[in-house]
C-alpha atoms as a PDB file:
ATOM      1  CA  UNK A   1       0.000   0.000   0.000  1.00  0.00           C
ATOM      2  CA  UNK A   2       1.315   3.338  -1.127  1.00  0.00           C
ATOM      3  CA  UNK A   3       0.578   6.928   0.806  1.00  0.00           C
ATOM      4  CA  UNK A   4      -1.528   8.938  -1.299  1.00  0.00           C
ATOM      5  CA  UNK A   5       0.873  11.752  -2.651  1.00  0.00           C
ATOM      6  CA  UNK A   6      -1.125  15.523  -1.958  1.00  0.00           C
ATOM      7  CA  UNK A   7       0.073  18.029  -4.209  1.00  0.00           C
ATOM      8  CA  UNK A   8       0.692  21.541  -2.740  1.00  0.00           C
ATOM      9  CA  UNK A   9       1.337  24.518  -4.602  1.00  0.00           C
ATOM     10  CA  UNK A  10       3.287  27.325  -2.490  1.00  0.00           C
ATOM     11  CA  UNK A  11       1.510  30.668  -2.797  1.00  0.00           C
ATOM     12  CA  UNK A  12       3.048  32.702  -6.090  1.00  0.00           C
ATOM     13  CA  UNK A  13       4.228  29.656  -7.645  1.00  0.00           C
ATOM     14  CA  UNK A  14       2.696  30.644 -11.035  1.00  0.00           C
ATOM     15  CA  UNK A  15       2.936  34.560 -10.479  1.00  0.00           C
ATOM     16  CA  UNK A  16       5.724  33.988 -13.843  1.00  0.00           C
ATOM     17  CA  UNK A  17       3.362  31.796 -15.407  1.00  0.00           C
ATOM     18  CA  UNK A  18       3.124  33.257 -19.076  1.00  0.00           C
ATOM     19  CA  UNK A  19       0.544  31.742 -20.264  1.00  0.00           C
ATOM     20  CA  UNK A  20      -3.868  32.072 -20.327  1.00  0.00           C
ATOM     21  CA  UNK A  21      -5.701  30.743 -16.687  1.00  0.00           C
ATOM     22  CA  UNK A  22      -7.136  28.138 -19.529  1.00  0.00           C
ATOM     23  CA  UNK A  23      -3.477  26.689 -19.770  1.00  0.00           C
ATOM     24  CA  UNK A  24      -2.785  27.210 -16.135  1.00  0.00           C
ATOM     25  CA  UNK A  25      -5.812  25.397 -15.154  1.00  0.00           C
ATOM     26  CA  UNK A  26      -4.769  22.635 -17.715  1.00  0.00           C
ATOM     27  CA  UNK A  27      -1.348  22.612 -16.612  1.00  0.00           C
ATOM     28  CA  UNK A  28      -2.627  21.968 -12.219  1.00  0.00           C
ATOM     29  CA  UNK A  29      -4.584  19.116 -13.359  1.00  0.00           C
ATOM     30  CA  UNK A  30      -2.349  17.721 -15.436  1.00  0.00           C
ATOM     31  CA  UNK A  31       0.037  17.922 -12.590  1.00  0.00           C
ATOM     32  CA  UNK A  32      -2.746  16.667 -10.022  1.00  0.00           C
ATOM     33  CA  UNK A  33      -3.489  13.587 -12.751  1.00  0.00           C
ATOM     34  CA  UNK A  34       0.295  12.220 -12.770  1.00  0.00           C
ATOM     35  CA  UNK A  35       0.241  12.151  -8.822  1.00  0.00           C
ATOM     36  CA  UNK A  36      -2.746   9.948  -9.113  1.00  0.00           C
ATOM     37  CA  UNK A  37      -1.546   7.740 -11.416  1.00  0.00           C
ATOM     38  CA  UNK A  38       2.182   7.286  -9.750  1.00  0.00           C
ATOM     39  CA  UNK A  39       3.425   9.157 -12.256  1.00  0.00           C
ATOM     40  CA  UNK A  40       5.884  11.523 -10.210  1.00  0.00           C
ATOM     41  CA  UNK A  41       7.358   9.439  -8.355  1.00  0.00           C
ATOM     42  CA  UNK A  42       8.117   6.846 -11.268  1.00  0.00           C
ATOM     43  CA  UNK A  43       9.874   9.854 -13.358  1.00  0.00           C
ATOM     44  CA  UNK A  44      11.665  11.370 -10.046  1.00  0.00           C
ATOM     45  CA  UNK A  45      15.381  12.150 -10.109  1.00  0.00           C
ATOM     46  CA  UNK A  46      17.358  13.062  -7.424  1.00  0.00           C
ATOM     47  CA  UNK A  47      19.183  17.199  -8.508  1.00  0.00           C
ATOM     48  CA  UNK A  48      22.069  17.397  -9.151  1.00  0.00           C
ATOM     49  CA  UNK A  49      24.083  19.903  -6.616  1.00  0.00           C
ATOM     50  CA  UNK A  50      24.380  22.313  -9.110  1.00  0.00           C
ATOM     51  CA  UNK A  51      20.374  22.362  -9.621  1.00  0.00           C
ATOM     52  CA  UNK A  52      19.882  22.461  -6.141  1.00  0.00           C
ATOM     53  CA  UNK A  53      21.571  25.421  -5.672  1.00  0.00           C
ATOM     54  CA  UNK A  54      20.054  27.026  -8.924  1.00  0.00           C
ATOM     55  CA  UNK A  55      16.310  25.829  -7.255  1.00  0.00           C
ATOM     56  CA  UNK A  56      17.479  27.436  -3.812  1.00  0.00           C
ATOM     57  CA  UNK A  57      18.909  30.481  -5.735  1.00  0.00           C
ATOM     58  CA  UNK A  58      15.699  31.114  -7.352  1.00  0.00           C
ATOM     59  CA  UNK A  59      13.583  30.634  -3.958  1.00  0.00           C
ATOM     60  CA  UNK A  60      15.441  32.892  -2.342  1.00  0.00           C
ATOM     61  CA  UNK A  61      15.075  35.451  -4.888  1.00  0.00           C
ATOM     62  CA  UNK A  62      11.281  34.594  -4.921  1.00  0.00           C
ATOM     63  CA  UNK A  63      11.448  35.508  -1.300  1.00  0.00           C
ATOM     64  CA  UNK A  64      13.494  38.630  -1.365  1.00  0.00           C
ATOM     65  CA  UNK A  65      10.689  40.031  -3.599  1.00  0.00           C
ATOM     66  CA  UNK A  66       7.726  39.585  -1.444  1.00  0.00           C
END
């Protein structure tokens, strides 16, 4: 038995988002669908250090902004 995966999107995710609500709507359930079906966690890879930092660089910039 697997633990149900819940999908949480951290306020102003999307706020770069260039695209119409349409796609962004599209693009949540799509996301929401492949943690259903097992989907994430079969296609998972573990970052490499220098995406890590690049992920933390960018959250931190996110943060220094709001």
């Amino acid at each position: 038995m697997t633990k149900e995966l819940k999908i949480v999107f951290a306020p102003g995710c999307f706020d770069d988002f260039e695209g119409t609500q349409e796609e962004l709507d599209e693009l949540i359930a799509e996301i929401k669908n492949m943690a259903e079906r097992g989907e994430i966690d079969e296609n998972a890879r573990q970052l490499s250090k220098e995406e890590e930092k690049e992920v933390l660089r960018l959250l931190a910039d996110r943060a220094t902004r709001q």
